[in-house]
Protein backbone atom coordinates (compact mmCIF):
# COMPACT_ATOMS: atom_id res chain seq x y z
CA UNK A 1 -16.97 -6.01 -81.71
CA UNK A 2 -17.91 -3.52 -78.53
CA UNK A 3 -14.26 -3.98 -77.47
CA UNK A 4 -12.86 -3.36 -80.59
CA UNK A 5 -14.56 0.27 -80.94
CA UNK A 6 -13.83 1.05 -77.07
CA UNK A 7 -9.83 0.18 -78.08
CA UNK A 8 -10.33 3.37 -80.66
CA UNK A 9 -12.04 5.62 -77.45
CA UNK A 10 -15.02 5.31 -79.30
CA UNK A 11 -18.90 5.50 -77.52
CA UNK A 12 -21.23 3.28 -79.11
CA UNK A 13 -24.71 4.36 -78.96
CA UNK A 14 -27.83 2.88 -80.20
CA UNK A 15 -31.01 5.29 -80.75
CA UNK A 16 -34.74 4.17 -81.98
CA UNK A 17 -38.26 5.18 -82.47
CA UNK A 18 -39.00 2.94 -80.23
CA UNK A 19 -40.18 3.13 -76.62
CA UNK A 20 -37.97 2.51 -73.71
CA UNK A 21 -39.52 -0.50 -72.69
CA UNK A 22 -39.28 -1.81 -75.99
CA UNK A 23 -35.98 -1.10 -76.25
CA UNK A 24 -34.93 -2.63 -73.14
CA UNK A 25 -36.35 -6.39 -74.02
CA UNK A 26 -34.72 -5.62 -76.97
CA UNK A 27 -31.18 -5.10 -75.52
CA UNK A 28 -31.72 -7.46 -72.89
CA UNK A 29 -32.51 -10.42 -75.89
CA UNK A 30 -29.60 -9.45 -77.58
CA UNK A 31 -27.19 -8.89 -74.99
CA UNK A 32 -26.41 -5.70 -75.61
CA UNK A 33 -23.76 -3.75 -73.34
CA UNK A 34 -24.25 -0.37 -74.94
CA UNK A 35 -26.70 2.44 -74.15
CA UNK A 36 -29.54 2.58 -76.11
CA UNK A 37 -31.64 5.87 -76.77
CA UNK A 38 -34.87 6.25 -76.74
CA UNK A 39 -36.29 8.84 -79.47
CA UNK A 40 -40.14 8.38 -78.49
CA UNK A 41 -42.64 10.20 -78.57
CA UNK A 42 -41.07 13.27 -80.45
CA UNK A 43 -38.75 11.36 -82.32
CA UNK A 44 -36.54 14.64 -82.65
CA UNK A 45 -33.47 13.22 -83.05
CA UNK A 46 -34.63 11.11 -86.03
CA UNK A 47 -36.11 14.04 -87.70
CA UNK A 48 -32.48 16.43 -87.09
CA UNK A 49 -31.02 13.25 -88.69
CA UNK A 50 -33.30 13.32 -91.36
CA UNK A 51 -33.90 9.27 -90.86
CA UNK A 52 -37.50 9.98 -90.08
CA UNK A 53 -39.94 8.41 -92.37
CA UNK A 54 -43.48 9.98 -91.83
CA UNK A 55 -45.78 7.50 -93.51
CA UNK A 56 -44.49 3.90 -90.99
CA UNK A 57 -43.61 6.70 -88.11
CA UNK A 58 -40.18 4.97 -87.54
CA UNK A 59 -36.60 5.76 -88.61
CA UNK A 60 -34.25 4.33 -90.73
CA UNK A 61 -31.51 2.02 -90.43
CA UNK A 62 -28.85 4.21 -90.53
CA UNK A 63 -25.26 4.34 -88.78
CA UNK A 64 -23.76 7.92 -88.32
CA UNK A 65 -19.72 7.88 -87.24
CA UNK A 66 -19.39 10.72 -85.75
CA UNK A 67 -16.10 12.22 -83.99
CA UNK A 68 -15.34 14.23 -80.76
CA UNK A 69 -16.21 17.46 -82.22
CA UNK A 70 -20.02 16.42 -83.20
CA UNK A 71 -19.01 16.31 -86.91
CA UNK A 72 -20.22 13.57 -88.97
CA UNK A 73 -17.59 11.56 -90.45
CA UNK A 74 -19.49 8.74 -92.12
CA UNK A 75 -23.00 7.49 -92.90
CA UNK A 76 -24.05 4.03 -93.56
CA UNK A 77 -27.81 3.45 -94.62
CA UNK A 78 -28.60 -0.20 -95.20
CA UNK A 79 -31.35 -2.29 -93.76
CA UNK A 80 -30.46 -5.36 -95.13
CA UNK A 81 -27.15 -6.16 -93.92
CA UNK A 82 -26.69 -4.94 -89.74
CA UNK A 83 -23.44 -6.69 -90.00
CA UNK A 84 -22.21 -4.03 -92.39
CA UNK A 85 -23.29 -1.30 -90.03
CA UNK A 86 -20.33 -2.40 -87.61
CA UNK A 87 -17.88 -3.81 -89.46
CA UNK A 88 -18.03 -0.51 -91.78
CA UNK A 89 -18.17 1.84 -88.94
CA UNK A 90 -15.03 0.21 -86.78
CA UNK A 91 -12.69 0.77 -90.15
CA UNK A 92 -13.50 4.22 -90.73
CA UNK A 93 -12.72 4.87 -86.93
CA UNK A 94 -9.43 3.08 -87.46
CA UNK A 95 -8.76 5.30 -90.44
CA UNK A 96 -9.34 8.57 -88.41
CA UNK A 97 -7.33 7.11 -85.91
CA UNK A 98 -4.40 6.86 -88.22
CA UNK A 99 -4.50 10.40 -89.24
């Protein structure tokens, strides 16, 4: 769906707790084309998102649409269904679009 958010001038970013390294053989087995961010060691980023959780020291699966003045537009929070995460995300851009 990369080519359907980059029709709607839309950067797609992907940010974890994870390491860089980690997040590398990640993208790499998954074929990823997007930048990923790494949020390790401080994990600041998580924590100004409030997706931090303390106790497993990882963050949440959580999608934040946000448009070109740094306001957020949207949140999705569901770890069950990734699919959602996109499909969810690419129709709120199209309904910003249309305004």
């Amino acid at each position: 769906m990369l080519s359907e958010f980059q029709q709607l001038d839309t950067q797609v970013l992907g940010a974890s707790t994870d390491a860089a390294p980690s997040q590398k053989a990640f993208a790499d087995h998954c074929g990823l084309s997007f930048p990923l961010v790494a949020d390790f060691p401080a994990f600041a980023a998580a924590k100004a998102f409030g997706v931090f959780n303390e106790e497993r020291m990882t963050n949440s699966r959580v999608t934040f649409v946000i448009d070109k003045h740094g306001v957020i537009r949207h949140v999705i929070e569901d770890a069950q269904n990734m699919e959602r995460h996109a499909t969810e995300s690419l129709e709120v851009l199209k309904t910003l679009a249309a305004k």
